[in-house]
N, C-alpha and C. Protein backbone atom coordinates (compact mmCIF):
# COMPACT_ATOMS: atom_id res chain seq x y z
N UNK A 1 285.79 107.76 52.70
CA UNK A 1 286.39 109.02 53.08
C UNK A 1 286.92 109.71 51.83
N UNK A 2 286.73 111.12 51.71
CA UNK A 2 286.91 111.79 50.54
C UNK A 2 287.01 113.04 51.05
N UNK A 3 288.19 113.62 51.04
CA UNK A 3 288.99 115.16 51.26
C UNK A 3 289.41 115.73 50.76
N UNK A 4 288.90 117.49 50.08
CA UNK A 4 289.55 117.38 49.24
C UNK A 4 290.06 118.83 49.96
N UNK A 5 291.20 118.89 50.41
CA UNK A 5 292.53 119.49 50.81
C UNK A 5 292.44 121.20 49.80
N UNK A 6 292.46 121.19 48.88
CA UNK A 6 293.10 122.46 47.72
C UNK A 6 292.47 121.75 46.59
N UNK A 7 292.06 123.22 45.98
CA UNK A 7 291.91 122.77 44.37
C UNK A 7 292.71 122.22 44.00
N UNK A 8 293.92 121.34 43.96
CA UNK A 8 294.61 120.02 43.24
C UNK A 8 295.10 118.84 44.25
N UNK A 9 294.61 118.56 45.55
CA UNK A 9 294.51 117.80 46.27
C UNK A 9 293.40 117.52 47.15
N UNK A 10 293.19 116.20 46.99
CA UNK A 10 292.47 115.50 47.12
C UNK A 10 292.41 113.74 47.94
N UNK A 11 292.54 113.68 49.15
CA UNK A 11 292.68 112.49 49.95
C UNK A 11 291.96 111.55 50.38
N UNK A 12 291.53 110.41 49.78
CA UNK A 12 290.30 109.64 49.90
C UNK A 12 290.94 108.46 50.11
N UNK A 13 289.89 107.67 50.64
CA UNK A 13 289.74 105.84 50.96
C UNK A 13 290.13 105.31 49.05
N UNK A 14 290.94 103.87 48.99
CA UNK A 14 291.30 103.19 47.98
C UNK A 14 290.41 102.69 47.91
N UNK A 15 289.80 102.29 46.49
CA UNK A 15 289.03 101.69 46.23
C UNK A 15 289.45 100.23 45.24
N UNK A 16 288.78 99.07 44.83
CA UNK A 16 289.17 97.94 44.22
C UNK A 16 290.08 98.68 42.94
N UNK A 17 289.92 99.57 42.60
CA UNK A 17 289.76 99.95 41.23
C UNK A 17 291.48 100.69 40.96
N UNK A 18 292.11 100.62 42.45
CA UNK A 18 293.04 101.30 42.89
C UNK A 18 294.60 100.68 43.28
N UNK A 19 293.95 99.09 42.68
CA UNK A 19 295.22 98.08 42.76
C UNK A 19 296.12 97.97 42.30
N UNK A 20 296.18 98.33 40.88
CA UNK A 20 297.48 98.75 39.81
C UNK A 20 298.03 99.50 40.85
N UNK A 21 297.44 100.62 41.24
CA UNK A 21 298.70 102.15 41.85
C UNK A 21 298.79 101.87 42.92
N UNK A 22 298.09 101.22 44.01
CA UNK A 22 298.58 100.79 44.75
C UNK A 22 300.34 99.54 44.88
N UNK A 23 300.24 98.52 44.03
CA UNK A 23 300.90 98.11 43.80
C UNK A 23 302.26 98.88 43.05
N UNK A 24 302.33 99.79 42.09
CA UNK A 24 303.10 100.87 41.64
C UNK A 24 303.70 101.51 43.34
N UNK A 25 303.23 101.91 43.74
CA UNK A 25 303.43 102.69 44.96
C UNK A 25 304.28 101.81 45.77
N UNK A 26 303.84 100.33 46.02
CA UNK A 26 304.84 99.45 46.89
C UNK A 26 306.14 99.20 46.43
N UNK A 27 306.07 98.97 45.17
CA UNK A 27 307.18 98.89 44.34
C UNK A 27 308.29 100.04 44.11
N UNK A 28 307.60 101.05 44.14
CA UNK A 28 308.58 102.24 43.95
C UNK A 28 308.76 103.17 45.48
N UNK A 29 308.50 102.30 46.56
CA UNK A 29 308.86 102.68 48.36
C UNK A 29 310.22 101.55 48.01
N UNK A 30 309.70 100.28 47.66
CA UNK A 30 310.89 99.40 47.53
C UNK A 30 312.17 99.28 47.01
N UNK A 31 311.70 100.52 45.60
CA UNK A 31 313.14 100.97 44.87
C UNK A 31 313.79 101.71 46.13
N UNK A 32 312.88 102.73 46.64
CA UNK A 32 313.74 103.86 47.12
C UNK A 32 314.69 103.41 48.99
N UNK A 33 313.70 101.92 49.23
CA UNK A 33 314.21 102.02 50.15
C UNK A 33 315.34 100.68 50.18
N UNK A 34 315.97 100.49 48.56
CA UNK A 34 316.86 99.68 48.10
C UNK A 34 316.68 97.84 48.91
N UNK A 35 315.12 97.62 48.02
CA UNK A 35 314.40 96.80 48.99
C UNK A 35 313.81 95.63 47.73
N UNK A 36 313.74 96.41 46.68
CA UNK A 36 313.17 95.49 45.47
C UNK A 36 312.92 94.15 45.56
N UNK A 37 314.11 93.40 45.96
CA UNK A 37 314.34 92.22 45.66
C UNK A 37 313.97 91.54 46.79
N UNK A 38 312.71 92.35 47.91
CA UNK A 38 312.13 91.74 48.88
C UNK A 38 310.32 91.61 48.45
N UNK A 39 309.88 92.20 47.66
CA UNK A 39 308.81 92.76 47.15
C UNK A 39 308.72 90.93 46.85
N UNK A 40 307.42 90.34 47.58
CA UNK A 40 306.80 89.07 47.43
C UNK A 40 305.50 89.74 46.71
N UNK A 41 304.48 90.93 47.17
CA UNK A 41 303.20 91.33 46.98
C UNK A 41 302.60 91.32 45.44
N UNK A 42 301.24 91.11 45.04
CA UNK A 42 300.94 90.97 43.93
C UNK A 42 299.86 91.60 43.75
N UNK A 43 298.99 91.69 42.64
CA UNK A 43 297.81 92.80 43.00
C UNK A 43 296.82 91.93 43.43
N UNK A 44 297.07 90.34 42.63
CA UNK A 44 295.60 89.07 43.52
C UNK A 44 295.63 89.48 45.19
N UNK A 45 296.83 89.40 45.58
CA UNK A 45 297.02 89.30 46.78
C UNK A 45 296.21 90.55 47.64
N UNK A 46 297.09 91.98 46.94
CA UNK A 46 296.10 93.08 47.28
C UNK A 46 295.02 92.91 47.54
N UNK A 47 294.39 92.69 46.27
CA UNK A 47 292.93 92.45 45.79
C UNK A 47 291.80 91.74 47.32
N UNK A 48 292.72 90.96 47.47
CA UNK A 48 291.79 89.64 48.35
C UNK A 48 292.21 90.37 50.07
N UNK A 49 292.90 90.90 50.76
CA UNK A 49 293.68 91.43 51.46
C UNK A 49 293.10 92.51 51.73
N UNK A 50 292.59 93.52 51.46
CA UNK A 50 292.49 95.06 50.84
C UNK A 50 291.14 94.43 50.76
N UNK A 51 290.07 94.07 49.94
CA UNK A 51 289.12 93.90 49.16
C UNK A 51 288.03 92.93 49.54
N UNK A 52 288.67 91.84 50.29
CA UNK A 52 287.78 90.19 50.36
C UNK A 52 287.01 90.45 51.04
N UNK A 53 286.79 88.92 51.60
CA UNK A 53 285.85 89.02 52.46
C UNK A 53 286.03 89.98 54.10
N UNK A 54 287.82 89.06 54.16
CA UNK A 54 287.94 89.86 55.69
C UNK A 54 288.94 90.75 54.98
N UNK A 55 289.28 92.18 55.56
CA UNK A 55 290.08 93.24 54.83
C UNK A 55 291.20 93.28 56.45
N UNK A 56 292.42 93.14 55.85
CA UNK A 56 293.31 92.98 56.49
C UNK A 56 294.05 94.68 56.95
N UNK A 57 293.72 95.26 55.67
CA UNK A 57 294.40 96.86 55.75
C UNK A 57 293.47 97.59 54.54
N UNK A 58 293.81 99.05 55.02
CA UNK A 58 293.37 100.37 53.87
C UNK A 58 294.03 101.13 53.72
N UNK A 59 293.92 101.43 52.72
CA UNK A 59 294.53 102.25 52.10
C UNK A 59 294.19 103.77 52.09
N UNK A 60 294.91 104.51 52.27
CA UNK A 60 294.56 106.10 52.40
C UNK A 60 295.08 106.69 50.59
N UNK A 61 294.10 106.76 49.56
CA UNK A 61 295.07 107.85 48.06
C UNK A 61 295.23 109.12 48.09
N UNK A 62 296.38 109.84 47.73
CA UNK A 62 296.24 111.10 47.63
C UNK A 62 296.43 111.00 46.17
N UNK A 63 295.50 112.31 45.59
CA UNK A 63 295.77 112.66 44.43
C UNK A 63 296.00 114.27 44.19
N UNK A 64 297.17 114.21 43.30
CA UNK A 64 297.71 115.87 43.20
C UNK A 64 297.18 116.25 41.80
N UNK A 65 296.32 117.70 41.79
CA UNK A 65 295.91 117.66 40.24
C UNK A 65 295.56 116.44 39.36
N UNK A 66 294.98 115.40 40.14
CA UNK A 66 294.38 114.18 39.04
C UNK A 66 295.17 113.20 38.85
N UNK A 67 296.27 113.50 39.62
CA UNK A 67 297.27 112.24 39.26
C UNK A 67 297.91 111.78 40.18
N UNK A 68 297.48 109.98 40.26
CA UNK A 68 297.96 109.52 42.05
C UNK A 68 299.22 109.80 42.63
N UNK A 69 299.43 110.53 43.81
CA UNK A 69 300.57 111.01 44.05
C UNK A 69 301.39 110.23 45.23
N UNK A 70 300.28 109.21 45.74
CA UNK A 70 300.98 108.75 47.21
C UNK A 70 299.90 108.14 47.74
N UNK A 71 300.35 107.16 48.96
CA UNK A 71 299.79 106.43 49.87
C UNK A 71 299.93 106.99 51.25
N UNK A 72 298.84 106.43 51.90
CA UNK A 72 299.07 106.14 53.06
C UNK A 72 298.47 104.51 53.77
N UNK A 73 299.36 103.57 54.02
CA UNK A 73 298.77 102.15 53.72
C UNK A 73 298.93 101.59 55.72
N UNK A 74 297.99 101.33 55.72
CA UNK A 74 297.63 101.04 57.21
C UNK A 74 296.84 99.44 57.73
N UNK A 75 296.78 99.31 59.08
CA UNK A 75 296.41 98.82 59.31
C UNK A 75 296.30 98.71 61.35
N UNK A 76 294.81 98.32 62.07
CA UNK A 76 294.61 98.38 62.97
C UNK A 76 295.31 97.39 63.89
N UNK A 77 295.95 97.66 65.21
CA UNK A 77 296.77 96.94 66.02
C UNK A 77 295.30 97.75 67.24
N UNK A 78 296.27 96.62 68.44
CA UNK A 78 295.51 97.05 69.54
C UNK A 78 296.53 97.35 70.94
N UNK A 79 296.71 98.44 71.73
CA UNK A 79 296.95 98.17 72.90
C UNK A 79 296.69 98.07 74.04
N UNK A 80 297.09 96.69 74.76
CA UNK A 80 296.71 96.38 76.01
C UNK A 80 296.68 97.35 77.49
N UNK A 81 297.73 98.38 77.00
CA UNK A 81 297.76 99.16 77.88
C UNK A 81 296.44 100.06 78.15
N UNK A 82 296.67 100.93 76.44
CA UNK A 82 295.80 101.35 76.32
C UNK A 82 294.65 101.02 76.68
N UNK A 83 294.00 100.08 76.30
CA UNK A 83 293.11 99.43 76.33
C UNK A 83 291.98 99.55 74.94
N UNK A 84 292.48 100.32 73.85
CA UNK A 84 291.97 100.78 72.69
C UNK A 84 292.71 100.10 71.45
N UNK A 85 292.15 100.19 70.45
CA UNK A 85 293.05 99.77 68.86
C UNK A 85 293.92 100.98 68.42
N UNK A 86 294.79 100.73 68.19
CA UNK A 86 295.55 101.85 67.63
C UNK A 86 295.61 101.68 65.77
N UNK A 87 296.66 102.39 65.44
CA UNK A 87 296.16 102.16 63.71
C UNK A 87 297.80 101.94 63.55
N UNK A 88 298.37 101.18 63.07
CA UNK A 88 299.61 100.77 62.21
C UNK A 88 300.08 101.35 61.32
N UNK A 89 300.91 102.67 60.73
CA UNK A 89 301.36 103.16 59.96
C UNK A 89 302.54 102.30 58.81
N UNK A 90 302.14 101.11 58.10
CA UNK A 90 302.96 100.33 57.32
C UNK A 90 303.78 101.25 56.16
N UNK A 91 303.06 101.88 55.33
CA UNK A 91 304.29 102.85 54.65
C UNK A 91 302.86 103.65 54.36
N UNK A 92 304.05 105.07 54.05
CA UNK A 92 303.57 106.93 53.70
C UNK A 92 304.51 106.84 52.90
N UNK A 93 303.91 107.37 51.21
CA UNK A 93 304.70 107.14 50.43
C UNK A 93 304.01 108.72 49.78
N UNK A 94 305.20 109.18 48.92
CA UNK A 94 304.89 110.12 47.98
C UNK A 94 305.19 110.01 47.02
N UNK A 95 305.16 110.14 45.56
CA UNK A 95 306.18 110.35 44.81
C UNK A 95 307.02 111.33 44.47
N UNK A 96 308.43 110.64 44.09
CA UNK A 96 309.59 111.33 44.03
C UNK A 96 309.28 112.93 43.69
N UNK A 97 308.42 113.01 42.34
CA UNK A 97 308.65 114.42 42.09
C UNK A 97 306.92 115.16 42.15
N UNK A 98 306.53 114.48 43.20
CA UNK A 98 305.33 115.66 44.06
C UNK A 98 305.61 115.87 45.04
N UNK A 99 306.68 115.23 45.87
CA UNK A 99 307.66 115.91 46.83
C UNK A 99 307.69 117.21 47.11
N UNK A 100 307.24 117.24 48.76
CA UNK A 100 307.53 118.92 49.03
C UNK A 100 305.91 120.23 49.22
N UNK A 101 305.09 119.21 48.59
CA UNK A 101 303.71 120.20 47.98
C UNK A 101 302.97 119.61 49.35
N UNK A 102 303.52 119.04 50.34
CA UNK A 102 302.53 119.01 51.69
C UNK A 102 301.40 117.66 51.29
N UNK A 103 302.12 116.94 50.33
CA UNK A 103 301.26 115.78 50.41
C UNK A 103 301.49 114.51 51.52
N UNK A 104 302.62 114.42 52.03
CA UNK A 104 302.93 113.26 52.86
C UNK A 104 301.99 114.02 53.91
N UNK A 105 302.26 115.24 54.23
CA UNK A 105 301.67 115.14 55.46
C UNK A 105 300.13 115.75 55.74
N UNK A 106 299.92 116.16 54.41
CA UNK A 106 298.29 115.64 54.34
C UNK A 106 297.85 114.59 54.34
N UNK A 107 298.63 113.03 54.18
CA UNK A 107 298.22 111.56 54.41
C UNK A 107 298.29 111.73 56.02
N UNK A 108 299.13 112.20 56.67
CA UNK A 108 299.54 111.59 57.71
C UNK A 108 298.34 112.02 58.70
N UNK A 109 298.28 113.23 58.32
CA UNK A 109 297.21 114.04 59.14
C UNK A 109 295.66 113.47 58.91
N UNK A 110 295.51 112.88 57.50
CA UNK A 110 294.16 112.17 57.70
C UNK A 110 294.36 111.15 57.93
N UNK A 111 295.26 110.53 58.30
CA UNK A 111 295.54 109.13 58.97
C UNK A 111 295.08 108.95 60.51
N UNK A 112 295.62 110.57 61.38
CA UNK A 112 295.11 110.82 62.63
C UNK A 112 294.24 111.12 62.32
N UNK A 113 293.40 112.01 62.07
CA UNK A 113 292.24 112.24 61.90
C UNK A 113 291.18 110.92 62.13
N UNK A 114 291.63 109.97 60.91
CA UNK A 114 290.65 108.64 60.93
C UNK A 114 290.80 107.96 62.27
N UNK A 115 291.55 108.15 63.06
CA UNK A 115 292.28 107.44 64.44
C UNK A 115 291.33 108.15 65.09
N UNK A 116 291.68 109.40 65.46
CA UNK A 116 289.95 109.81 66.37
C UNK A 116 288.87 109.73 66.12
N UNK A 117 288.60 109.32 65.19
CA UNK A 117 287.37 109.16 64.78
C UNK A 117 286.83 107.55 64.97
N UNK A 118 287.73 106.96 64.43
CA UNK A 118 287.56 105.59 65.53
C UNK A 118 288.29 105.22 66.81
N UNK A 119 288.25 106.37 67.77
CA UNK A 119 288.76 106.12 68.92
C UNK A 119 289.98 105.38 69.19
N UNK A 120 290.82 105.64 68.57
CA UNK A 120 292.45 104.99 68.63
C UNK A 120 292.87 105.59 69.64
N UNK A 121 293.75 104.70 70.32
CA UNK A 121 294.59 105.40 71.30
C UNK A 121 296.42 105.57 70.63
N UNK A 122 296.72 105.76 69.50
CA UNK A 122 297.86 105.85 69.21
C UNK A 122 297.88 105.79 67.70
N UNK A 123 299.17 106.29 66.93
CA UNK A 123 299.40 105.87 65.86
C UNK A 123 300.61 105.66 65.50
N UNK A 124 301.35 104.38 65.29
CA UNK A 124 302.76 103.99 65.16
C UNK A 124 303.10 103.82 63.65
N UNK A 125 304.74 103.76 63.54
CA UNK A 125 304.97 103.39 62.33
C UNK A 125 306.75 103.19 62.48
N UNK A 126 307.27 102.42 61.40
CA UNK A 126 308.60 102.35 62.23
C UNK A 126 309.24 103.20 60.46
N UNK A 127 310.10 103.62 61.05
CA UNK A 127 311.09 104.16 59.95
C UNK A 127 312.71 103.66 59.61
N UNK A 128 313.07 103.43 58.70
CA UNK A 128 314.60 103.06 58.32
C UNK A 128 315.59 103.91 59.23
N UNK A 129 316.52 103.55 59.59
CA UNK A 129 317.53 104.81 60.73
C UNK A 129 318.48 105.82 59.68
N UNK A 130 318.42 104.93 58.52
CA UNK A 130 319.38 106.06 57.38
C UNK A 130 318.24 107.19 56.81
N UNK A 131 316.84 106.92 56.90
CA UNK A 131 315.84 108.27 56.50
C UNK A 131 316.05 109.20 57.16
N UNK A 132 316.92 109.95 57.02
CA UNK A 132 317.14 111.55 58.05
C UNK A 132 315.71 112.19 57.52
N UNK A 133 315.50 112.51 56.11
CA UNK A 133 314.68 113.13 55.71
C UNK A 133 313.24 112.99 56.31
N UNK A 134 312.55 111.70 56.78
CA UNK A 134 311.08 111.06 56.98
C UNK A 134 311.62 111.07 58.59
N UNK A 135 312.53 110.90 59.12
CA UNK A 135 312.64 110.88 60.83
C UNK A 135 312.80 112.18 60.87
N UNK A 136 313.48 113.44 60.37
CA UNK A 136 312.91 115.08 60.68
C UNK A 136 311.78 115.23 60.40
N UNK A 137 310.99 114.90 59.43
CA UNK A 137 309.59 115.11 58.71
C UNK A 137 308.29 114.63 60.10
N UNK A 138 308.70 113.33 60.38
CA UNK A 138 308.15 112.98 62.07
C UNK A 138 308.00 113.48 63.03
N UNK A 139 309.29 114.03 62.92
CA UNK A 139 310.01 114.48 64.75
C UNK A 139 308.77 116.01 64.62
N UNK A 140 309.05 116.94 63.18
CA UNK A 140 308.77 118.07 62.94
C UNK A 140 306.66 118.59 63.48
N UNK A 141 306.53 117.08 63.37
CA UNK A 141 304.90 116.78 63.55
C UNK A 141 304.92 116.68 64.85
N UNK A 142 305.62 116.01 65.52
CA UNK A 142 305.56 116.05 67.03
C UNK A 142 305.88 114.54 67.38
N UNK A 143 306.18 113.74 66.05
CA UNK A 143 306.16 112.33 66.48
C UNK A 143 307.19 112.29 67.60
N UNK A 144 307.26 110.76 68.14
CA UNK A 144 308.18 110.43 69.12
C UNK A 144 309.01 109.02 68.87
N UNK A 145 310.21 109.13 68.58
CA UNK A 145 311.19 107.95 68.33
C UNK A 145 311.00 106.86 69.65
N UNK A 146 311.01 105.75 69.60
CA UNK A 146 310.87 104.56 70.58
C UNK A 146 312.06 104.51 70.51
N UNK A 147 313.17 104.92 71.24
CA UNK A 147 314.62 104.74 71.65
C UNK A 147 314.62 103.18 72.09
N UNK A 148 313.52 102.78 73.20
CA UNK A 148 314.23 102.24 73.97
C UNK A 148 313.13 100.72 73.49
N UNK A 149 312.84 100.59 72.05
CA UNK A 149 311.96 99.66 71.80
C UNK A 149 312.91 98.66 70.07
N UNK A 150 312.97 97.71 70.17
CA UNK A 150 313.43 97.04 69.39
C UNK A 150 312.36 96.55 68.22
N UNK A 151 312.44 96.15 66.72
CA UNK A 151 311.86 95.46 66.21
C UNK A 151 312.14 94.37 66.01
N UNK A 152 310.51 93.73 66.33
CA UNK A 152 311.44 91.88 65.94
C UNK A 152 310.41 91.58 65.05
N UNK A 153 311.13 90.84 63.94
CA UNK A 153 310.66 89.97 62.96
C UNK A 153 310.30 88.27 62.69
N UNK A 154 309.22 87.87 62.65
CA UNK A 154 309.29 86.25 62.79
C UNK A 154 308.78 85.88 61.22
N UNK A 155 309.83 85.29 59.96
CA UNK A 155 308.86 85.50 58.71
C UNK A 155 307.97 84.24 58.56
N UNK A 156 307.55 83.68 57.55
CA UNK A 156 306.50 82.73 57.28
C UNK A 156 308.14 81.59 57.24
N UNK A 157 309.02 81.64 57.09
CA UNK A 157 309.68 80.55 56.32
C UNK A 157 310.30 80.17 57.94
N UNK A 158 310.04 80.48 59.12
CA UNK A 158 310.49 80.36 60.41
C UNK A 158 308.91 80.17 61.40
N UNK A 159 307.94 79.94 60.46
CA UNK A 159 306.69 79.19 61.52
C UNK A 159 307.00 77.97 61.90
């Protein structure tokens, strides 16, 4: 997939070649979401994950004027209700100072986009409750807050 939005944007599928900035990108969601010192991920890991044999998630790049500006990093879930796969919104990232130029939500929008196109019945993603900024930015799209839905976590060190 390759979109190119405006003469200086441009939204395409990650490629192997895209692991450094990918990894840059996790790391600097992690600064901002005062998370650093949770960051286990590596680029082998990427690499094999992203890349191997079985691909666990993809990656959505935006690039502003030539220079990587942001993610959109995903991955397919399914619901039973539905009865369809939906797509997992894991992080929409921009950077700090391309902020504002309609790049987050040119990811977001080819994120749906790729969802109808493989017949998704949904697209989720959970957000921090202190992001006022990314929960208006949501709401403003039409998203819908799960009030009445909890997250639960089970990590590897509790199998």
């Amino acid at each position: 997939m390759k979109k190119e939005l405006s003469e200086k944007l441009i939204i395409r599928s990650a490629e192997e070649k895209d692991i450094p900035t990918i990894y840059s990108f996790i790391k600097e969601i992690a600064e901002f979401e005062k998370l650093a010192h949770e960051v286990e991920a590596t680029e082998e890991g990427l690499r094999k994950y992203l890349f191997g044999t079985r691909k666990y998630a993809e990656v959505l790049i935006a690039e502003y004027d030539g220079e990587p500006a942001g993610h959109a990093f995903f991955f397919h879930n399914f619901s039973t209700f539905k009865g369809k796969p939906g797509i997992y919104l894991e992080d929409l990232y921009v950077r700090k100072h391309l902020r504002g130029k309609g790049i987050g939500k040119a990811l977001l929008l080819a994120l749906i986009k790729l969802a109808k196109e493989r017949n998704c019945g949904r697209v989720e993603w959970a957000v921090l409750n202190w992001n006022k900024h990314a929960i208006d930015f949501y709401k403003s799209l039409g998203a819908v807050p799960m009030e009445d839905w909890k997250i639960f976590r089970l990590t590897e060190d509790k199998f």
